[in-house]
N, C-alpha and C. Protein backbone atom coordinates (compact mmCIF):
# COMPACT_ATOMS: atom_id res chain seq x y z
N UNK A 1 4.76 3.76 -13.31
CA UNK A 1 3.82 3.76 -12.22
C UNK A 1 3.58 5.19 -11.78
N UNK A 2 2.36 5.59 -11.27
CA UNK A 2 1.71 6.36 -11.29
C UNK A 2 1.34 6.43 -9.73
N UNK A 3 1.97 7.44 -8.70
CA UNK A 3 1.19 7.51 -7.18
C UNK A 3 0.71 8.77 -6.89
N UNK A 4 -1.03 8.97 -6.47
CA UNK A 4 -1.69 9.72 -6.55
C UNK A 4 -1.79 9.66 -4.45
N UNK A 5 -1.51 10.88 -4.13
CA UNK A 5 -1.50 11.53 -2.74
C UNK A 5 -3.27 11.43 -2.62
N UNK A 6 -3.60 11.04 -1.55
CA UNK A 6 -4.71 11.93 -0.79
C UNK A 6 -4.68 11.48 0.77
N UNK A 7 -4.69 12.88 1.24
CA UNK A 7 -4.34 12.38 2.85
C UNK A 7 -6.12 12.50 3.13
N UNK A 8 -6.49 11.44 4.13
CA UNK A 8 -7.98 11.55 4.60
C UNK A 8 -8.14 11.97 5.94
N UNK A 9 -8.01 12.75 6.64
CA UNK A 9 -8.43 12.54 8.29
C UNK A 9 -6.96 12.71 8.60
N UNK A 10 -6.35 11.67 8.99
CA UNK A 10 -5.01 11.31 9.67
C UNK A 10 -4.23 10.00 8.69
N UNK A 11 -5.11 9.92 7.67
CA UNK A 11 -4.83 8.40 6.53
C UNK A 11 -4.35 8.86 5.27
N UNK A 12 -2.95 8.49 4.89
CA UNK A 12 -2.24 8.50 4.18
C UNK A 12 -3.21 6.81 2.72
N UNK A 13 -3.82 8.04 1.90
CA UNK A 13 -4.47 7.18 0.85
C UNK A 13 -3.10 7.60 -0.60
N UNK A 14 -2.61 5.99 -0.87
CA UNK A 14 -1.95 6.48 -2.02
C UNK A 14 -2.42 5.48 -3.11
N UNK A 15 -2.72 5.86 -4.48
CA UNK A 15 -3.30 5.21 -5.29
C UNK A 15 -2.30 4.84 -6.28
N UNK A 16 -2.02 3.90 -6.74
CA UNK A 16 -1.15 2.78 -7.44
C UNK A 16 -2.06 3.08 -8.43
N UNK A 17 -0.89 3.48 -9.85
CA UNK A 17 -1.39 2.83 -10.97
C UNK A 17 -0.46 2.85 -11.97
N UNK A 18 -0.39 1.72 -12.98
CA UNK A 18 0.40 0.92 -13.74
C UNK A 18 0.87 -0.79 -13.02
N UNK A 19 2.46 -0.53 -13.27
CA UNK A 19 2.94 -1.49 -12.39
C UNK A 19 4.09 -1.40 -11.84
N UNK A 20 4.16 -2.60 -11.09
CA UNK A 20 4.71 -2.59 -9.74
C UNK A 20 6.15 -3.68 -9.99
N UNK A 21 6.93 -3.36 -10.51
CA UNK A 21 8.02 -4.48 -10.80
C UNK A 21 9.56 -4.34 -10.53
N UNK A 22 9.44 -3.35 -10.37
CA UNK A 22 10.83 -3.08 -9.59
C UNK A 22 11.54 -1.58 -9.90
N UNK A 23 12.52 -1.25 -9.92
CA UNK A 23 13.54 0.02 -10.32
C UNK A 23 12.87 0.55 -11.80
N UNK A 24 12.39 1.79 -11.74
CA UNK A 24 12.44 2.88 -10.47
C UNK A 24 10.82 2.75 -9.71
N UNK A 25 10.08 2.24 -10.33
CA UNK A 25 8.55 2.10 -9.38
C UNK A 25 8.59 1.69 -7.84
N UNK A 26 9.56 1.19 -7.83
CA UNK A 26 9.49 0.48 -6.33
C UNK A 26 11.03 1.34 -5.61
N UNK A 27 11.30 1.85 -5.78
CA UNK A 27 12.32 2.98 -4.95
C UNK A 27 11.27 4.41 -5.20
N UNK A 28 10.33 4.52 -5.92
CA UNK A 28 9.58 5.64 -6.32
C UNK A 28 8.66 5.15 -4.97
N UNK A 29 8.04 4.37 -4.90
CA UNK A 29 6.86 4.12 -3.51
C UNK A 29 7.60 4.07 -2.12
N UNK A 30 8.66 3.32 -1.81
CA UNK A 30 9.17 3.51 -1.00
C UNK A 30 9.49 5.00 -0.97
N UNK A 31 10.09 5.87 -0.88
CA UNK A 31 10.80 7.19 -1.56
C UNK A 31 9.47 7.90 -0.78
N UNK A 32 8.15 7.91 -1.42
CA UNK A 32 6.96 8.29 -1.25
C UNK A 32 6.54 8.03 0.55
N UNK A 33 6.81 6.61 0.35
CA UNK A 33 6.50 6.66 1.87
C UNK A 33 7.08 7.35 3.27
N UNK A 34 8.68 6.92 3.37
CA UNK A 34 9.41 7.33 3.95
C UNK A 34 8.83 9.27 3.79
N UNK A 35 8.67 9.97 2.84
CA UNK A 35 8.27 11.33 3.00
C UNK A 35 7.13 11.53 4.11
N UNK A 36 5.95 10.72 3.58
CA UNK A 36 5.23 10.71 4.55
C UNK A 36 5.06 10.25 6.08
N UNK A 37 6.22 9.80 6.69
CA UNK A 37 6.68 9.42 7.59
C UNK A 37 7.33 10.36 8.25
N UNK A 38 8.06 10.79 7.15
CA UNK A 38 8.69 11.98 7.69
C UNK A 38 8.12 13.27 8.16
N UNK A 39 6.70 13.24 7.40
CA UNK A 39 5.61 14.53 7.63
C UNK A 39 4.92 14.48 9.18
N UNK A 40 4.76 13.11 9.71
CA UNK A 40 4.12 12.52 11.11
C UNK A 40 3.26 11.57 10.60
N UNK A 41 3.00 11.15 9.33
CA UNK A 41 1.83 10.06 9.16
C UNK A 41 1.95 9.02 9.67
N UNK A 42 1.24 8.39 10.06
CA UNK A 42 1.28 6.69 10.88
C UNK A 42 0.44 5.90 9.88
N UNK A 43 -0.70 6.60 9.28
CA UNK A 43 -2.03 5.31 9.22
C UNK A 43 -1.53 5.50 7.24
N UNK A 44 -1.46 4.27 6.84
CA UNK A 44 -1.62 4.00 5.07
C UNK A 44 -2.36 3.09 4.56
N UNK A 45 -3.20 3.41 3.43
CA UNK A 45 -4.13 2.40 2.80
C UNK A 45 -3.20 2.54 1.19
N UNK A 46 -3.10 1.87 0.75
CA UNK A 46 -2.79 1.63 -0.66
C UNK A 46 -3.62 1.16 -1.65
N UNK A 47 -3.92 1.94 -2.28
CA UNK A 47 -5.13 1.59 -3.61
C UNK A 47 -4.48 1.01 -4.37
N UNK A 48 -5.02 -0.55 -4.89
CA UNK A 48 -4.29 -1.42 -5.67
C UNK A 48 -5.02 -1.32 -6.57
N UNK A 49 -6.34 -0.54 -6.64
CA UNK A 49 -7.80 -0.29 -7.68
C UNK A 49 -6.61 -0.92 -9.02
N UNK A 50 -5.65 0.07 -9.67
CA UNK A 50 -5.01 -0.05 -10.65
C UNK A 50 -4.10 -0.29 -11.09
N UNK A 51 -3.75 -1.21 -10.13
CA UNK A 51 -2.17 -1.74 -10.25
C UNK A 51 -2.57 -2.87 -11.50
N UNK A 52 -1.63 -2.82 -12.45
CA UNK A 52 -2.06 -3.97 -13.79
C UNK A 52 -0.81 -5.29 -13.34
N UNK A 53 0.07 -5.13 -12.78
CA UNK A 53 0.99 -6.58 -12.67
C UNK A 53 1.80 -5.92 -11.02
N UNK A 54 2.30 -6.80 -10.82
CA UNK A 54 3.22 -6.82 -9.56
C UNK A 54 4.03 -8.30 -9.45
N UNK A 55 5.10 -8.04 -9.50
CA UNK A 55 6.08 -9.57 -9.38
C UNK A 55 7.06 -9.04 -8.06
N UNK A 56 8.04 -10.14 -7.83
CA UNK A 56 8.42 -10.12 -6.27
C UNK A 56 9.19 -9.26 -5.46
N UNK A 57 9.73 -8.44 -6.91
CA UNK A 57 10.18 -6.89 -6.11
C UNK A 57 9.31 -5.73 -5.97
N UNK A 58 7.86 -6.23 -7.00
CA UNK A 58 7.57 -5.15 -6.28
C UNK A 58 6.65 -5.23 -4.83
N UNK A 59 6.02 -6.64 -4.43
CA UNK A 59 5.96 -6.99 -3.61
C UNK A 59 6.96 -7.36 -2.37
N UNK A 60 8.21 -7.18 -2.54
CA UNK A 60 9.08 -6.64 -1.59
C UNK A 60 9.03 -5.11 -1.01
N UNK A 61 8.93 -4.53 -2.13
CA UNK A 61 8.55 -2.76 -1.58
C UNK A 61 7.74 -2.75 -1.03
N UNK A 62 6.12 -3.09 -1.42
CA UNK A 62 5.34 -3.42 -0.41
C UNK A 62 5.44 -4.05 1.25
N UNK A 63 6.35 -4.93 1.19
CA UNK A 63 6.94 -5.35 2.28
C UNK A 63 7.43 -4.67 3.13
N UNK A 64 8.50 -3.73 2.26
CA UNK A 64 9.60 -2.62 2.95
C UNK A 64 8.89 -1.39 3.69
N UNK A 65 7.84 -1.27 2.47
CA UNK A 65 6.46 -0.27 3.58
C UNK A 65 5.94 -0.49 4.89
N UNK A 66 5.57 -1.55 4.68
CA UNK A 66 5.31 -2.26 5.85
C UNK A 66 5.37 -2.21 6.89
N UNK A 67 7.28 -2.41 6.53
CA UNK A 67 8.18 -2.76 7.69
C UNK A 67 8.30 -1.31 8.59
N UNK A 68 8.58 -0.36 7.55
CA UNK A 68 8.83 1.11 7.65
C UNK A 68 7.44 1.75 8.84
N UNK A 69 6.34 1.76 8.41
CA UNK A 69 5.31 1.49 8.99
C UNK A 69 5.14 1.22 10.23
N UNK A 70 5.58 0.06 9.93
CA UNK A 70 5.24 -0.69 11.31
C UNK A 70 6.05 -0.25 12.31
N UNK A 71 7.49 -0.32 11.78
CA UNK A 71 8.75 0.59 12.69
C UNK A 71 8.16 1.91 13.66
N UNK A 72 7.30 2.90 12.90
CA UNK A 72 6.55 3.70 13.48
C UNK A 72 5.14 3.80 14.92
N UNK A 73 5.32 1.86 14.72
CA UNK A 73 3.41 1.77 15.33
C UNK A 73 2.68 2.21 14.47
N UNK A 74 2.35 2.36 12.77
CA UNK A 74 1.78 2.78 12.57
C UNK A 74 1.16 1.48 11.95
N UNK A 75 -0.09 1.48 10.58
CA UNK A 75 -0.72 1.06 10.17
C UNK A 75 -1.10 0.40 8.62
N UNK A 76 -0.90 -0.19 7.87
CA UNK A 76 -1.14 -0.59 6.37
C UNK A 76 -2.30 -1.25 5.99
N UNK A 77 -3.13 -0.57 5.19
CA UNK A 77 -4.09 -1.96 4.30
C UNK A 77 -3.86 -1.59 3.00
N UNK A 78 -4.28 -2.41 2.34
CA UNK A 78 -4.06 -2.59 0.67
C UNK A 78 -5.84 -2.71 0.70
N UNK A 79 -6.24 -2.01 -0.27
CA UNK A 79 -7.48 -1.62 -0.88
C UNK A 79 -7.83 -1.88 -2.34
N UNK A 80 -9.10 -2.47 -2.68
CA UNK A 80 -9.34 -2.83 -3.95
C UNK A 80 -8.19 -3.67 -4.67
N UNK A 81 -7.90 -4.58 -4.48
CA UNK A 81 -7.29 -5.66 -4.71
C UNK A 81 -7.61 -6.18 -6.37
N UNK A 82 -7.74 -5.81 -7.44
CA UNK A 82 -7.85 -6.30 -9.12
C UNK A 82 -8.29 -8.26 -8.63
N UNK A 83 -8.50 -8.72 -9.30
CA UNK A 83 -8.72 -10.75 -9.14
C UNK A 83 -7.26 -10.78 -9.62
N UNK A 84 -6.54 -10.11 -10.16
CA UNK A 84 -5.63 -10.57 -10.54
C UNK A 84 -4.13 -10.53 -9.60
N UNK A 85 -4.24 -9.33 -9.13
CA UNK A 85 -3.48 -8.87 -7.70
C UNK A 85 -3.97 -9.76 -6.63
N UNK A 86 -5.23 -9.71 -6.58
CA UNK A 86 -5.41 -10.85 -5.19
C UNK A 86 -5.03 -12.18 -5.56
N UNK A 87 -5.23 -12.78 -6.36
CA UNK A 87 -4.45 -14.36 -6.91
C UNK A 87 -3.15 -14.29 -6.50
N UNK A 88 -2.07 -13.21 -7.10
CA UNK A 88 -1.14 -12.91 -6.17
C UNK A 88 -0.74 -13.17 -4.96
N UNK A 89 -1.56 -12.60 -4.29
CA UNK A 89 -1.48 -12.21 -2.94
C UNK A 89 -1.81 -13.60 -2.09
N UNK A 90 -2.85 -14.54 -3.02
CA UNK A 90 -3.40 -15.41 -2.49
C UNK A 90 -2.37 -16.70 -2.37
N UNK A 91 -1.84 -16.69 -3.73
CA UNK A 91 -0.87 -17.89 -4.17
C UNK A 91 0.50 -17.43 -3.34
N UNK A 92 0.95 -16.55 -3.02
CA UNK A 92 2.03 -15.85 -2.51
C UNK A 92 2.03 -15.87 -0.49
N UNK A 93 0.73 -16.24 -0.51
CA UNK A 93 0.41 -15.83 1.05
C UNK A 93 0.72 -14.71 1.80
N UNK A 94 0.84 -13.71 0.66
CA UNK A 94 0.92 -12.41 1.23
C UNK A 94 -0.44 -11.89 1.97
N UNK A 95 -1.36 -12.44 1.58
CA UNK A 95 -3.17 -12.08 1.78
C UNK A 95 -2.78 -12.55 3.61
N UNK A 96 -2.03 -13.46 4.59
CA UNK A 96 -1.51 -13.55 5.36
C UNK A 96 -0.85 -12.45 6.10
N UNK A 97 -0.33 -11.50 5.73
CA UNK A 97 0.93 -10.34 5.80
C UNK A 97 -0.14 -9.24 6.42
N UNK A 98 -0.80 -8.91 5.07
CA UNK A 98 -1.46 -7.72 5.01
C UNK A 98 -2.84 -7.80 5.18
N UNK A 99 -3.22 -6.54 6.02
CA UNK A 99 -4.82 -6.45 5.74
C UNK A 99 -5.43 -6.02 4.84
N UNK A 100 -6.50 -6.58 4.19
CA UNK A 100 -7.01 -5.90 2.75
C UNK A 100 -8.30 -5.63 2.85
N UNK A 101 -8.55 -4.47 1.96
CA UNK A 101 -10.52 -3.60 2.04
C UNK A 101 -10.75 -4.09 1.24
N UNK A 102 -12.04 -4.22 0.53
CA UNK A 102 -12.37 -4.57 -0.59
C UNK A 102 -12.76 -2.92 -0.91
N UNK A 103 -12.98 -1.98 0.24
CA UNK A 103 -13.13 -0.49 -1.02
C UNK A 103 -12.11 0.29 0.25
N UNK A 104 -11.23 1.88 -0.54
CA UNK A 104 -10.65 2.77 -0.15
C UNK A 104 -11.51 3.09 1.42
N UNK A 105 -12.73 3.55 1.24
CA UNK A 105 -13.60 4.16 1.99
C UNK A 105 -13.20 3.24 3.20
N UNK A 106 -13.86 1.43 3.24
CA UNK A 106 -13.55 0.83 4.29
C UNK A 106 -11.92 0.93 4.97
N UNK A 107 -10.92 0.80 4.26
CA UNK A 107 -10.04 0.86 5.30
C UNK A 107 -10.13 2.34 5.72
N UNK A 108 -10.01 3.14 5.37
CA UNK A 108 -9.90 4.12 5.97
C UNK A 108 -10.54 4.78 6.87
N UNK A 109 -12.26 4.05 7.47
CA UNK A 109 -12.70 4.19 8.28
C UNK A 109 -12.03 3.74 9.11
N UNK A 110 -11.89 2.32 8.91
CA UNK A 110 -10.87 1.67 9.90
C UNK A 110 -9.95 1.58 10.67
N UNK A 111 -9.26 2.64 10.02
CA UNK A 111 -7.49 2.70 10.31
C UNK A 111 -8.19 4.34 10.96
N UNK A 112 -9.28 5.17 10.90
CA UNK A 112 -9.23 6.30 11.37
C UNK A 112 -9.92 6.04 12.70
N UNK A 113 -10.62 4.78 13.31
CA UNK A 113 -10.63 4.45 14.40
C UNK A 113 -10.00 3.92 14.93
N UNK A 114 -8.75 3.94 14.72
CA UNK A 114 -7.80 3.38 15.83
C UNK A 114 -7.41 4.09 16.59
């Protein structure tokens, strides 16, 4: 797995690509986040544009972001969602959990008006 930085405004954009299945990809995103937490970031969008699989650990990390996140008051959406990631998300009721963009651009307007 592959995480590409771009901070927007005050929005922590990180772009996912490969997959998402557990050790080391998912101590690698967490790892990632917590830094940026540590920098002062609050607001995160996660580009799922290229995530090719995700099973339940790595949707636990996702979780753990979250949580981490949220611990802060801060903010999460998941962006560009694959049909195949959102089936996921859908069958999983994670689509429940999280807020999702259908493009980068929208959440991040979003999360930069708060």
């Amino acid at each position: 797995m592959k995480i590409k930085e771009n901070i927007q405004l005050k929005v922590a954009v990180l772009k996912l690509q490969g997959k998402l299945m557990g050790p080391p990809e998912t101590e690698e995103l967490e790892k990632h986040v917590d830094h940026l937490i540590k920098e002062g970031l609050k607001l995160f969008v996660f580009d799922m544009k290229n995530v090719r699989w995700l099973n339940s650990m790595g949707m636990g990390a996702i979780i753990k972001c979250l949580k981490k996140i949220q611990a802060i008051e801060g903010h999460l959406m998941l962006a560009e969602l694959s049909p195949k990631i959102n089936s996921i998300m859908s069958i999983s009721q994670m689509n429940r959990v999280f807020k999702t963009k259908n493009t980068v651009k929208e959440a991040v307007n979003e999360l930069n008006n708060i």
